[in-house]
Structures are given as structure tokens and as C-alpha cells.
C-alpha atoms as a PDB file:
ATOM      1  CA  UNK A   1      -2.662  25.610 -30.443  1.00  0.00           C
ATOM      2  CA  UNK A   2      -1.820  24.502 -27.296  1.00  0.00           C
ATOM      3  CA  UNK A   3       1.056  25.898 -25.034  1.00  0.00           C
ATOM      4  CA  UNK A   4       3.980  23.844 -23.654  1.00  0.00           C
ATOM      5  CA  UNK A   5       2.225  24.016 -20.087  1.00  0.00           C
ATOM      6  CA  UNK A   6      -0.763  22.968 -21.203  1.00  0.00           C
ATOM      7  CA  UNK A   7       1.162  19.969 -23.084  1.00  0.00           C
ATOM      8  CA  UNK A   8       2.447  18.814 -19.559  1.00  0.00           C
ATOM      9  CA  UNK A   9      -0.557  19.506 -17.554  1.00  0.00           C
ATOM     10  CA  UNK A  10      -1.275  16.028 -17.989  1.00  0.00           C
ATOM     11  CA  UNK A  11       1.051  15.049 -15.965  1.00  0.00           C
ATOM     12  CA  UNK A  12      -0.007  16.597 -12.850  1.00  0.00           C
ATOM     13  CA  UNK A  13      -3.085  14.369 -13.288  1.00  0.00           C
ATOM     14  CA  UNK A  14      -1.397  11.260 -13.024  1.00  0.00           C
ATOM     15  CA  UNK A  15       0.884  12.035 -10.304  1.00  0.00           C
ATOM     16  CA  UNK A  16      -2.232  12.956  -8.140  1.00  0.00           C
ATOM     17  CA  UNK A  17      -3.505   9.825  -8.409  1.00  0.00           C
ATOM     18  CA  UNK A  18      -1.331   7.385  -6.939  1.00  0.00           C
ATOM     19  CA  UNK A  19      -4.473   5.847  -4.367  1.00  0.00           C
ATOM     20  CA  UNK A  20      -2.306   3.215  -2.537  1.00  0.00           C
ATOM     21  CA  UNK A  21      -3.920  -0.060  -1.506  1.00  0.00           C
ATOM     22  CA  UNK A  22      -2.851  -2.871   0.710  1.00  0.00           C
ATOM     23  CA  UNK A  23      -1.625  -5.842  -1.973  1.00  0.00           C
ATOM     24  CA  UNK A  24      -3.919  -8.855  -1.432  1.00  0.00           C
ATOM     25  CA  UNK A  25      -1.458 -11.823  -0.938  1.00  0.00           C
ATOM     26  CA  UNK A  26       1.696 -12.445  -3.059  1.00  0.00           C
ATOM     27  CA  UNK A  27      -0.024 -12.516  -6.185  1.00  0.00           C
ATOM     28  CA  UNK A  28       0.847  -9.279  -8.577  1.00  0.00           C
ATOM     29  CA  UNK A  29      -2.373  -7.283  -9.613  1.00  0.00           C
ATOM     30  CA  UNK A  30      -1.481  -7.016 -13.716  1.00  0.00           C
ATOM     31  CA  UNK A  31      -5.226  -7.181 -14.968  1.00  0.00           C
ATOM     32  CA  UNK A  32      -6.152  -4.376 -17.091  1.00  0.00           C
ATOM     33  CA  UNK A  33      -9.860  -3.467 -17.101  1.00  0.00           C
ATOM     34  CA  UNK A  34     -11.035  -3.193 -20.603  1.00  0.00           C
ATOM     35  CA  UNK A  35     -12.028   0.710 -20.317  1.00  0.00           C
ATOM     36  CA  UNK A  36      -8.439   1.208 -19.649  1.00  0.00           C
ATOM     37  CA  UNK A  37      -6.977  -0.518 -22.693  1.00  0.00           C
ATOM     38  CA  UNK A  38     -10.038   1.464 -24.556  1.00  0.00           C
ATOM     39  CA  UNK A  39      -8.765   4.849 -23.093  1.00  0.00           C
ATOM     40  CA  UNK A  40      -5.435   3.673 -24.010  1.00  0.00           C
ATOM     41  CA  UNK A  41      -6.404   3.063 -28.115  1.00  0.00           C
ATOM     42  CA  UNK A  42      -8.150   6.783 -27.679  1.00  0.00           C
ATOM     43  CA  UNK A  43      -4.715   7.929 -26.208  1.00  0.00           C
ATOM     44  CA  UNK A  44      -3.009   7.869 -29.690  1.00  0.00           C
ATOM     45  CA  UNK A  45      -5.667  10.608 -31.280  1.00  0.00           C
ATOM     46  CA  UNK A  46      -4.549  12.637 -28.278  1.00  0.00           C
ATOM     47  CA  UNK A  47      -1.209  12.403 -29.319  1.00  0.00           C
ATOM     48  CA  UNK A  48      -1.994  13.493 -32.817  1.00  0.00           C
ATOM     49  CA  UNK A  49      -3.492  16.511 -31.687  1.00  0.00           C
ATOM     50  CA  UNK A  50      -0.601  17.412 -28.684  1.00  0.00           C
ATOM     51  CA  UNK A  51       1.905  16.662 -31.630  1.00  0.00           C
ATOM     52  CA  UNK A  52       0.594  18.589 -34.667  1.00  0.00           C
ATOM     53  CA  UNK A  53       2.013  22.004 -33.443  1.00  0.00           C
ATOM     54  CA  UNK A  54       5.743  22.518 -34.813  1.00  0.00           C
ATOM     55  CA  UNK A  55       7.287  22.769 -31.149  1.00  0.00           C
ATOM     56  CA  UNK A  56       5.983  20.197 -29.397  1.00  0.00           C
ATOM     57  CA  UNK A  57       6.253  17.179 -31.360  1.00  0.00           C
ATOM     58  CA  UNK A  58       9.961  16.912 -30.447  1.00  0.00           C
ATOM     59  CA  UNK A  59       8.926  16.886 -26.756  1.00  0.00           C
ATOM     60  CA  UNK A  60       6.912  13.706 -27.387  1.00  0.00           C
ATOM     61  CA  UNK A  61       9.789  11.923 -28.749  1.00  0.00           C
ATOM     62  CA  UNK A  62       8.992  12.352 -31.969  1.00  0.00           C
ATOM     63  CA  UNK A  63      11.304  13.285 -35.153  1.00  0.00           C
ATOM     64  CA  UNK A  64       8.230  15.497 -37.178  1.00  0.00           C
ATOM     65  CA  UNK A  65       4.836  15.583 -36.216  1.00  0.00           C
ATOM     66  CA  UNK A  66       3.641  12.961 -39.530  1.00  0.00           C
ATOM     67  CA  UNK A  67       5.370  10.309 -37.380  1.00  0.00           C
ATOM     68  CA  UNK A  68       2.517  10.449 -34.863  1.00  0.00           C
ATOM     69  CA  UNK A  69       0.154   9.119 -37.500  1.00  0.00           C
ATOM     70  CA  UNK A  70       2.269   5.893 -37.014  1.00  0.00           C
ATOM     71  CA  UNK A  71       2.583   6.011 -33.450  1.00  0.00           C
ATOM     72  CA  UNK A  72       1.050   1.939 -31.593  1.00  0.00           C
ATOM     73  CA  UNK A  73       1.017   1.172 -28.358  1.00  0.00           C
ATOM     74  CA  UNK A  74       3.074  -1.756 -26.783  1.00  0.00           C
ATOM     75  CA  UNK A  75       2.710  -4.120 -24.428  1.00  0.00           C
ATOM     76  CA  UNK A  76       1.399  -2.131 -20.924  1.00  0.00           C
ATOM     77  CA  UNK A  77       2.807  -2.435 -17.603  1.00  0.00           C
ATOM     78  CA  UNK A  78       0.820  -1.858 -14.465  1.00  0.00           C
ATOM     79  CA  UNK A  79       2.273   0.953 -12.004  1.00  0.00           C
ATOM     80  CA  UNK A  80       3.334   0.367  -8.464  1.00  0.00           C
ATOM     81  CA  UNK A  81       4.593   2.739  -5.455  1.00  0.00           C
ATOM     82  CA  UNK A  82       6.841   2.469  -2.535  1.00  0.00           C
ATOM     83  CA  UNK A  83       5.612   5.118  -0.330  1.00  0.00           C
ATOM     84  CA  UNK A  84       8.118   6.346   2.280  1.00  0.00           C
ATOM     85  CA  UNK A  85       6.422   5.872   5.392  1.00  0.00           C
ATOM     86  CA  UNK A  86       6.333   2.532   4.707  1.00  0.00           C
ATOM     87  CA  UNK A  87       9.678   2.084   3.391  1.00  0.00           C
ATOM     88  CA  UNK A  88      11.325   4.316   6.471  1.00  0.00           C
ATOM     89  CA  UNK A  89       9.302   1.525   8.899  1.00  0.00           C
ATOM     90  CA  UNK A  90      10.202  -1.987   7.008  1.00  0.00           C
ATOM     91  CA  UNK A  91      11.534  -4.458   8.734  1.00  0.00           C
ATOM     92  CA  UNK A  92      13.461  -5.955   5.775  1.00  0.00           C
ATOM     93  CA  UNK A  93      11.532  -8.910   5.265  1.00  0.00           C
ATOM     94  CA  UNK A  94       9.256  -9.721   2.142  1.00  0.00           C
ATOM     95  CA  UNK A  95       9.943  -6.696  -0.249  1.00  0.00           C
ATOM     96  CA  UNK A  96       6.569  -7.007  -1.839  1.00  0.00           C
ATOM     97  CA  UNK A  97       4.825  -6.190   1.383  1.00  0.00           C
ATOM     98  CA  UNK A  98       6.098  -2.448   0.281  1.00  0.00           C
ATOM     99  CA  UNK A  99       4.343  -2.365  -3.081  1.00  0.00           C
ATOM    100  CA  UNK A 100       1.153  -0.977  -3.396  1.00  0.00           C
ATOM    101  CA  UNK A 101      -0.895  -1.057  -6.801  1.00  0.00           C
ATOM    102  CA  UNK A 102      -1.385   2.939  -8.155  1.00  0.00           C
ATOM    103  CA  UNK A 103      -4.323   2.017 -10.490  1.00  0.00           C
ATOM    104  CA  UNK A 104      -2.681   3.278 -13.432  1.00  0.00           C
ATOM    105  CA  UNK A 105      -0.969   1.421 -16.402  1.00  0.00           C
ATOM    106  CA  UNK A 106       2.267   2.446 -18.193  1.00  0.00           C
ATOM    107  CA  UNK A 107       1.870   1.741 -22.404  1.00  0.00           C
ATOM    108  CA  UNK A 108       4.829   2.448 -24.271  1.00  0.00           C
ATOM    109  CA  UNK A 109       4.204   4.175 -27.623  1.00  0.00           C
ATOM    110  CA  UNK A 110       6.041   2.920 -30.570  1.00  0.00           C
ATOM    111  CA  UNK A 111       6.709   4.300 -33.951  1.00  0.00           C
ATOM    112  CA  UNK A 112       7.550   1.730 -36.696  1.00  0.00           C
ATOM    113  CA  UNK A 113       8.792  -0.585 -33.606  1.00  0.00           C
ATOM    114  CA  UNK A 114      10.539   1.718 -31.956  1.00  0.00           C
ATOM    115  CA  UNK A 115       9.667   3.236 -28.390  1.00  0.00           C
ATOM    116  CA  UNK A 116       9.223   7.113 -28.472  1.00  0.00           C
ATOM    117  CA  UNK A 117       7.615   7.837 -25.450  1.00  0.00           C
ATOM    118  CA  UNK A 118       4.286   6.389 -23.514  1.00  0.00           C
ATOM    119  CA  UNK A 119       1.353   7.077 -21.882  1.00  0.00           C
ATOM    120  CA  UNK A 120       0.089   6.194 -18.676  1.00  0.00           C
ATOM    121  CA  UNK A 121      -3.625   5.204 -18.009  1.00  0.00           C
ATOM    122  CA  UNK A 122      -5.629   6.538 -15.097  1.00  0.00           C
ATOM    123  CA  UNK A 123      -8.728   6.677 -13.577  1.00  0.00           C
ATOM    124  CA  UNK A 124      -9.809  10.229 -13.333  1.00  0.00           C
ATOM    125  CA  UNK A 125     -12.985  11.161 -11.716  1.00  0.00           C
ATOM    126  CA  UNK A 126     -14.409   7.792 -12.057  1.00  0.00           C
ATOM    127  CA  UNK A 127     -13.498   7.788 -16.433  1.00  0.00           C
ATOM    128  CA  UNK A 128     -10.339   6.475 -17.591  1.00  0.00           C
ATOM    129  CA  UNK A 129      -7.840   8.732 -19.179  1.00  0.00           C
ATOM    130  CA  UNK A 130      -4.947   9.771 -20.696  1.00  0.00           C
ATOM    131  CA  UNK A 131      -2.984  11.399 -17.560  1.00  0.00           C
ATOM    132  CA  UNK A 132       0.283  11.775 -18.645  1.00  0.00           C
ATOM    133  CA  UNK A 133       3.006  11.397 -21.697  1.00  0.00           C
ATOM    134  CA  UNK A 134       6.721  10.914 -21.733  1.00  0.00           C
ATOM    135  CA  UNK A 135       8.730  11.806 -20.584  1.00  0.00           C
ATOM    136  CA  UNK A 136      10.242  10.183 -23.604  1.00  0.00           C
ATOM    137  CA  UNK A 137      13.681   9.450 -22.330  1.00  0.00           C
ATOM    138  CA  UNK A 138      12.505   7.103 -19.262  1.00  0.00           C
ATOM    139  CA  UNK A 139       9.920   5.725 -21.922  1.00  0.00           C
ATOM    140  CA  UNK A 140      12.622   4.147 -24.128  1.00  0.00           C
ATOM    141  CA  UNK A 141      15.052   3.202 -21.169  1.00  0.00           C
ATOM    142  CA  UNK A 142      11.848   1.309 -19.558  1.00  0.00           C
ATOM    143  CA  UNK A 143      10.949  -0.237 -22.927  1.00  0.00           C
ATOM    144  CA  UNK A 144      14.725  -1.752 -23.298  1.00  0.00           C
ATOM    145  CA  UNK A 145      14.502  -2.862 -20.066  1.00  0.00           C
ATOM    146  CA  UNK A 146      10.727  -4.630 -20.714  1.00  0.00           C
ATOM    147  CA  UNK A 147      12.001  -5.919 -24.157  1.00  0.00           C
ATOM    148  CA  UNK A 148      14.921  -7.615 -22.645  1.00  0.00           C
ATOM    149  CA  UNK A 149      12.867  -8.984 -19.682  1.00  0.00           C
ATOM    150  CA  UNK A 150       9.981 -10.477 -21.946  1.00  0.00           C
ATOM    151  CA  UNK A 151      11.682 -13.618 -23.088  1.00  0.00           C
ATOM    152  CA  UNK A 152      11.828 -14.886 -19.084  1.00  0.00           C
ATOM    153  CA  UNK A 153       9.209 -15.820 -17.642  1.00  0.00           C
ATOM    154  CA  UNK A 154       7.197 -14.205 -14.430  1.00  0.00           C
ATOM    155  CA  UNK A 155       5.364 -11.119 -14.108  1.00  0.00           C
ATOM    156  CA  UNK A 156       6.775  -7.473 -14.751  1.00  0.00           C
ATOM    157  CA  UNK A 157       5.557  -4.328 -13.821  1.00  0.00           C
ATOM    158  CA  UNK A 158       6.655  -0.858 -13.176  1.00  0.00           C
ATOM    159  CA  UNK A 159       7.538  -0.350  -9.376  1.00  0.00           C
ATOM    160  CA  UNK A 160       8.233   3.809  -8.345  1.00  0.00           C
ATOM    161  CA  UNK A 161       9.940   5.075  -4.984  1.00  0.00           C
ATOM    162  CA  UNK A 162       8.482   8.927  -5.183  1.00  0.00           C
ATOM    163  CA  UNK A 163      10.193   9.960  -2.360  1.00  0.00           C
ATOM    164  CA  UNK A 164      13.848   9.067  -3.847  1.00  0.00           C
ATOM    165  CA  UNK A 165      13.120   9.779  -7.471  1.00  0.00           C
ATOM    166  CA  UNK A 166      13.525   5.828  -8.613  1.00  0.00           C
ATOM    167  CA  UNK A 167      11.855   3.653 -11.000  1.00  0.00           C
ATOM    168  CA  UNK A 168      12.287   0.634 -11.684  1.00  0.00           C
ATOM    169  CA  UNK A 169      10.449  -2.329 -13.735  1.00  0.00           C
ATOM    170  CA  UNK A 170      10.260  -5.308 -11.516  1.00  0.00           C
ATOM    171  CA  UNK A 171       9.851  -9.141 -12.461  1.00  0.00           C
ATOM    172  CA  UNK A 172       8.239 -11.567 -10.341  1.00  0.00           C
ATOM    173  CA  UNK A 173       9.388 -15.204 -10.530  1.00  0.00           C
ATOM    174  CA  UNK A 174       8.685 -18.126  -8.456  1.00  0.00           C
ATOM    175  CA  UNK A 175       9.496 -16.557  -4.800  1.00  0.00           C
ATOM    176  CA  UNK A 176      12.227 -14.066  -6.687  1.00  0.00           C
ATOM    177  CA  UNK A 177      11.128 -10.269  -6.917  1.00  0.00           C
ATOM    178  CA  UNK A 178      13.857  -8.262  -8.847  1.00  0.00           C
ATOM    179  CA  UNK A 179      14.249  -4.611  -9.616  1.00  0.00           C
ATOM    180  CA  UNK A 180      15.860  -3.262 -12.759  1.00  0.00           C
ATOM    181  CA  UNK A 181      16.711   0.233 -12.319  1.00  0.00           C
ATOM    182  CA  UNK A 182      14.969   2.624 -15.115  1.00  0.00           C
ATOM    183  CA  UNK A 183      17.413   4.960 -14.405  1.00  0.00           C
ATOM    184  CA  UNK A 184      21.365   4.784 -12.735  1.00  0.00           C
ATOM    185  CA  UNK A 185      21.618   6.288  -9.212  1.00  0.00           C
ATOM    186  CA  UNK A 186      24.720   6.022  -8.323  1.00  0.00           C
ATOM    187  CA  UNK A 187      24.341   7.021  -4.630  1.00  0.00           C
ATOM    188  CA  UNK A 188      22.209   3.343  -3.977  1.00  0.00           C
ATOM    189  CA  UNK A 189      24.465   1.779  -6.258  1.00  0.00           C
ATOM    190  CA  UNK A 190      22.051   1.544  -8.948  1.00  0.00           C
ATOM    191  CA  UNK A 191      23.076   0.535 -12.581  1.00  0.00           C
ATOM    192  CA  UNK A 192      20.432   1.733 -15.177  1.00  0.00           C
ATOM    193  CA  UNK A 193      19.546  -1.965 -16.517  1.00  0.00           C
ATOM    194  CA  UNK A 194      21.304  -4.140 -13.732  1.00  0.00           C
ATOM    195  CA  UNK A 195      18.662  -6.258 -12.490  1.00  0.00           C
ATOM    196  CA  UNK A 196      18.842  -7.113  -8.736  1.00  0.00           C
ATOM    197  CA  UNK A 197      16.824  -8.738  -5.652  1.00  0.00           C
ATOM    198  CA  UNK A 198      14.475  -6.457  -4.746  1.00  0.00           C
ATOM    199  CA  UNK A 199      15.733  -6.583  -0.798  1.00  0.00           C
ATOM    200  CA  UNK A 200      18.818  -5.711  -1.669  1.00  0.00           C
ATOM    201  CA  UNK A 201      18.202  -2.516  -3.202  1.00  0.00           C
ATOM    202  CA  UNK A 202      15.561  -1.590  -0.802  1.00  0.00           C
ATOM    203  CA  UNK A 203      18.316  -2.024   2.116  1.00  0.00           C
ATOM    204  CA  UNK A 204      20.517  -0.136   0.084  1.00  0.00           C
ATOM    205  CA  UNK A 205      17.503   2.895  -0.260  1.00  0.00           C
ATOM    206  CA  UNK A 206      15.980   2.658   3.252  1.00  0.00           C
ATOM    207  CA  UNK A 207      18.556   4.555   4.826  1.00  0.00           C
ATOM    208  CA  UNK A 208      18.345   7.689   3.080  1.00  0.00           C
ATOM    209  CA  UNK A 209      14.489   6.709   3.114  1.00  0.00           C
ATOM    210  CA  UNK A 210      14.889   7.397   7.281  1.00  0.00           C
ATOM    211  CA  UNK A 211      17.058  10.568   6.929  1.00  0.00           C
ATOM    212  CA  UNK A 212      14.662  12.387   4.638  1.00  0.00           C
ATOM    213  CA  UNK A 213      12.703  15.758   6.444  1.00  0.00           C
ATOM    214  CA  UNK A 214       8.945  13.804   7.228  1.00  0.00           C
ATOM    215  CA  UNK A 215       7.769  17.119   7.413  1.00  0.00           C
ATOM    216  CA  UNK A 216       8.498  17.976   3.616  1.00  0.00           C
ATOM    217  CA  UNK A 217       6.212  16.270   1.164  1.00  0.00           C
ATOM    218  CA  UNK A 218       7.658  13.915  -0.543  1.00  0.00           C
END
């Protein structure tokens, strides 16, 4: 049986992986390699297993454990960062020069249509892999947020600010980038579903990007 901390130690996986890489030009990297989306598929049999025991199937966003048996994946979003180093130095220009592609993919998890929680897809050790699941809260807000976005058109992916605890799922149309806040913060004047340009929130973020300790990691 496994314990609770060995439920989460997933997660510790995927946040050691962010890799940041300069983004090639304005176009979006939203490709998923095919050994991803097959780790992805293997992901749900790793649910099973994390969700059989009686107390953690509720931490998985689940309402009994048999409801994992039912458990799809929907559609993915690939993961982006805004490290603060960057952030603390940008000139408030082109927002996207700030994002920088993580590697990893964000699939939400659905039972019976519904998003529970979700998984996110990394590249461990040179295999890709299950790193992380849930938590299911953010899961379901990001999954209203890519439901409701899905019907206009452009590109949308999952854009993270570490260093100030945001995320956000971002669209990309024409020469438009806009963030939709995962979760509200009202101390940036962030709405949890209120989509705005990306520059404007960044502005609104950078200073309290500048005034954060450098020397504490963030």
C-alpha cells in the first residue's frame, strides 16, 4: 500500500524538471512527441494503482476508488515558465519573449466527462513519465478555463510564474497573447477566469517580481 508521501512524490519529479529553452520565433511549441501521449495512456493504470487504497482516492479527485476504472484523459496542454530573472529584467515589450517551453504536457483526467484531476507528462532520465497528479482543484479550474477557450480559435497552453505562485492557460491569436488566471490573486488583480493581454498582467506582476530576495530560491 502506498503512503500519502509516496502518493505525492511524484510531484517533486516534475517540478525538477522545468529545463528552460530560448522559444524559437513567435510560433508556440504545442507538438506532443508520440512517447509522451504513450506515457500519458500508461498514466491511467498508474492511477488505478495510486487510487485503490481507501485514503487516497479522495486525494486524486475521485468520489470511490471504482471511479478510476473510468478515469480518460482530455485534450493536453503543453507547459510553459516565466522564470524570474527574466521577468525582474523585461523591458515590457513582446510578452512571449518571457515564455520558455518546460518539456512537459498537462492532460486533464476525466471521469464520465468530468475533470477530476490530471497528470502531467515529463521526460525523466531520458523515458517519459508520469511526474505528477493533481492537484485536483487547479485540474478542474484549468479544465473550465480550456473548455471555455476551445471554441476560439488560436493556440492554448499552460503558462506558470514559479516565483509568484501563478498559473495561467494562455491563448495565442493572431499577434494577441492572453492569460487567463487558473487561480484569483488578488494582489495583481487577477480574476480566476478573467482573460487578459498578457502585458498587462506581466506589468502588473513584475514589480513584486523585482522586490523578491534573489538570494532565496524561488
Amino acid at each position: 500500500m502506498m503512503s500519502n508521501s509516496g502518493l505525492y512524490l511524484l510531484a517533486s519529479i516534475a517540478l525538477a524538471m522545468v529545463v528552460p529553452t530560448t522559444l524559437q520565433g513567435q510560433t508556440l511549441q504545442t507538438a506532443i512527441p508520440r512517447q509522451a501521449q504513450q506515457a500519458a495512456a500508461e498514466s491511467l493504470e498508474t492511477l488505478r494503482a495510486l487510487a485503490a487504497p481507501a485514503e487516497n482516492f479522495a486525494k486524486l479527485g475521485l468520489k470511490e476508488s471504482r471511479e478510476a476504472e473510468r478515469a480518460r484523459l482530455g485534450d493536453p496542454m503543453p507547459d510553459y515558465v516565466i522564470d524570474l530573472t527574466a521577468l525582474r529584467a523585461w523591458n515590457g515589450d513582446n510578452p512571449k519573449s518571457l515564455l520558455r517551453p518546460t518539456g512537459q504536457f498537462i492532460y486533464p483526467i476525466t471521469v464520465d466527462g468530468v475533470t477530476r484531476t490530471s497528470v502531467t507528462i515529463a521526460r525523466v532520465n531520458g523515458e517519459w513519465t508520469a511526474a505528477s497528479f493533481g492537484p485536483p482543484d487547479e485540474a478542474q479550474a484549468r479544465s473550465q478555463i480550456q473548455n471555455d477557450l476551445k471554441a476560439k480559435s488560436g493556440q492554448i497552453i499552460q503558462v506558470r510564474v514559479p516565483a509568484l505562485n501563478a498559473v495561467f492557460v494562455a491563448r495565442q491569436a493572431d499577434d494577441t497573447l492572453k492569460f487567463t488566471p487558473v487561480v484569483s490573486q488578488p494582489r495583481f488583480d487577477l480574476t480566476a477566469g478573467r482573460a487578459e493581454p498578457a502585458k498587462q498582467v506581466l506589468l502588473r506582476m513584475q514589480p513584486a517580481a523585482k522586490a523578491l530576495d534573489t538570494s532565496v530560491p524561488h
